[in-house]
Protein backbone atom coordinates (compact mmCIF):
# COMPACT_ATOMS: atom_id res chain seq x y z
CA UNK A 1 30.58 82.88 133.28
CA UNK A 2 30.36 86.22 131.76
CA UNK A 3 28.99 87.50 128.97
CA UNK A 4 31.97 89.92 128.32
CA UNK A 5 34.24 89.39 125.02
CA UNK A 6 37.24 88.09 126.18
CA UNK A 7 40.69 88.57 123.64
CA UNK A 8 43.02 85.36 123.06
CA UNK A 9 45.82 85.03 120.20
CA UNK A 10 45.35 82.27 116.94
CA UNK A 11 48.43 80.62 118.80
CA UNK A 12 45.98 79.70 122.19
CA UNK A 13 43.13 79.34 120.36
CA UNK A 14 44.23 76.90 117.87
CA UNK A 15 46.31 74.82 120.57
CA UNK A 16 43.25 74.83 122.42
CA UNK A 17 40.81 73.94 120.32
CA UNK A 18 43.41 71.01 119.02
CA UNK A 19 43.07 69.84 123.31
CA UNK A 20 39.21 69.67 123.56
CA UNK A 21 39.97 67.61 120.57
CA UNK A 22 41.66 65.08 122.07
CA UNK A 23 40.13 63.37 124.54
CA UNK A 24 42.87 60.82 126.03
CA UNK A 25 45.06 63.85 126.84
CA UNK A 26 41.79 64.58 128.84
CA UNK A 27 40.56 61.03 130.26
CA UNK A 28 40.98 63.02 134.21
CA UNK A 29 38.99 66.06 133.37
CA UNK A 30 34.99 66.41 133.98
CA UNK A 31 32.95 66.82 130.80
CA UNK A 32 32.17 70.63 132.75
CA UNK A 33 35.44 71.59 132.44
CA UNK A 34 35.46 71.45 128.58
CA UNK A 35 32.29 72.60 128.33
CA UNK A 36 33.63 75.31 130.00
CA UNK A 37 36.54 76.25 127.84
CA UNK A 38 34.41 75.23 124.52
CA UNK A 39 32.41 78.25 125.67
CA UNK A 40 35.10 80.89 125.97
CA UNK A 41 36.75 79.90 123.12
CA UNK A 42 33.17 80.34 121.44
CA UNK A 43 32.96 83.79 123.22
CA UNK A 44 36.62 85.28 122.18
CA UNK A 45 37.51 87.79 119.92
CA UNK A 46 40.94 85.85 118.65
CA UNK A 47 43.38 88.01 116.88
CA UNK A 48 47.12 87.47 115.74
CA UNK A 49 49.66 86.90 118.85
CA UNK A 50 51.30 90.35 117.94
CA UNK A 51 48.01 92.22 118.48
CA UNK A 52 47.12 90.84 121.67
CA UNK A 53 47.44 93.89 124.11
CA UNK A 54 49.78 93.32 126.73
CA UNK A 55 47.79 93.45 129.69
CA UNK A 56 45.54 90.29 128.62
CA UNK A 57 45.84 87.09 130.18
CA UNK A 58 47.29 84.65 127.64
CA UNK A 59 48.44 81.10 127.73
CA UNK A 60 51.83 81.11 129.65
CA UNK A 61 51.10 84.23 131.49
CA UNK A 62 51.41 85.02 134.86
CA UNK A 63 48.97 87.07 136.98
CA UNK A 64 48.20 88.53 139.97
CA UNK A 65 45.10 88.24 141.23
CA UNK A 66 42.69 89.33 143.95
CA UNK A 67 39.95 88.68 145.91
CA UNK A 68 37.46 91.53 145.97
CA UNK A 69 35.60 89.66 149.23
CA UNK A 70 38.75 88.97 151.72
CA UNK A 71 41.82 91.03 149.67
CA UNK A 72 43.98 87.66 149.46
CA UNK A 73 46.63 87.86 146.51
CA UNK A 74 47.17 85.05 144.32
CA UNK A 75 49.80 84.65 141.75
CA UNK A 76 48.94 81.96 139.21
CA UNK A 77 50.93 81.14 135.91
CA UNK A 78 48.63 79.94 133.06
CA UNK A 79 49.35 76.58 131.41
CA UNK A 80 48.36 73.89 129.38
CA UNK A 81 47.12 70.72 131.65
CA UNK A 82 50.46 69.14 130.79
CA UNK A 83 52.79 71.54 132.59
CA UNK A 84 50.54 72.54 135.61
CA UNK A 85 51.66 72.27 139.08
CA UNK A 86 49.97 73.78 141.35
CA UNK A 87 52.80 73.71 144.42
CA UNK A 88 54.89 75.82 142.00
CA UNK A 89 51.72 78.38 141.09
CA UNK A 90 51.21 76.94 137.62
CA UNK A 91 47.35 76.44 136.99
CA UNK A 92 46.00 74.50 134.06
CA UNK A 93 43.62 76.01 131.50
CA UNK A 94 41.12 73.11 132.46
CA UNK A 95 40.42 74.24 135.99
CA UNK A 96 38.14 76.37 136.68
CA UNK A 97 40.09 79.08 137.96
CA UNK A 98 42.56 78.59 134.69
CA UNK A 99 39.44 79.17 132.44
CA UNK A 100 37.93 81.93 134.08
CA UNK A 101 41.49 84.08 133.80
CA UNK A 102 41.48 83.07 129.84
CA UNK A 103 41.44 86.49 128.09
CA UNK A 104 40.56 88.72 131.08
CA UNK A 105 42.76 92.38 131.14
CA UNK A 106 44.28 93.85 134.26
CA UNK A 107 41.73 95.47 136.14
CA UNK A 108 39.07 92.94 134.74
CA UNK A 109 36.67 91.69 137.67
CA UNK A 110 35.40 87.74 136.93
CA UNK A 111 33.29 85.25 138.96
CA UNK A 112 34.85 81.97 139.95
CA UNK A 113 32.14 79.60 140.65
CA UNK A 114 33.90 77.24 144.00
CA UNK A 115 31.87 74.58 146.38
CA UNK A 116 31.16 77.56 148.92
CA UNK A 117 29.43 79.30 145.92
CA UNK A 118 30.59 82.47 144.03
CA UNK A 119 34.51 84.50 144.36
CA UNK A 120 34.53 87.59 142.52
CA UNK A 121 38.68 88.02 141.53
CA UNK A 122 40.46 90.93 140.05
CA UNK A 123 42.84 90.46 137.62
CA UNK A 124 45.16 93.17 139.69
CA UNK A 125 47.82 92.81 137.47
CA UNK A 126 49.94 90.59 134.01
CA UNK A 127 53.02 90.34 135.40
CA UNK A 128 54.28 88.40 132.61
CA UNK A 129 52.80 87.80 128.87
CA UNK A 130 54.93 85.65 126.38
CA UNK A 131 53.98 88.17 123.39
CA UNK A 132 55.03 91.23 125.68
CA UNK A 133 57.71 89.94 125.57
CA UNK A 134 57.94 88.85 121.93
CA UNK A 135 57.28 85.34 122.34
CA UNK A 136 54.58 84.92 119.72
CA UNK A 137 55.40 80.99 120.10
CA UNK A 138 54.67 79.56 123.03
């Protein structure tokens, strides 16, 4: 995990904070995932939804990542465990990948920690962001 401020709207961070809170939504997750997200949320500078600059990875975005070791793309949309899916690219904010993206900017370089050890990704690019877009509400 870095030690890098990482931006997220009142919206995601309330929402957020209101899912750590409640464990039987979470009864599949490992207490490290949590942890995980407890952290960042503890790490962000949160500011109103129509502040957020439109390059940062919010809930309900979509990105386009890369990896800096072998140059494989991956496009990812951002949800809440509820509406992931990972066959149609939707990635919940409790894996690990999902929590590492949380906040990042395009061009942003962040470590995923995976079984084989370390991937260093590139947020290459926020192809979509709800408030870009003026949705302040998802």
């Amino acid at each position: 995990m870095s030690k890098r401020v990482i931006c997220i709207t009142e919206n995601d961070a309330r929402r957020l904070r209101e899912l750590i809170n409640n464990p039987g939504a979470l009864e599949h997750r490992a207490p490290e995932c949590l942890e995980s997200l407890k952290y960042e949320l503890a790490r962000a500078q949160v500011v109103a939804p129509e502040e957020i600059p439109p390059d940062v990875v919010t809930m309900n975005s979509t990105v386009h990542l890369v990896d800096m070791k072998t140059g494989e793309d991956e496009t990812y949309t951002l949800v809440f465990p509820a509406d992931a899916d990972i066959s149609q690219g939707r990635i919940s904010v409790l894996a690990p990948i999902g929590t590492a993206i949380l906040g990042y900017r395009a061009g942003d370089i962040f470590a995923w920690i995976v079984p084989e050890g370390e991937r260093h990704l590139q947020v290459k690019e926020v192809i979509y962001q709800p408030e870009a877009s003026g949705n302040y509400h998802l």
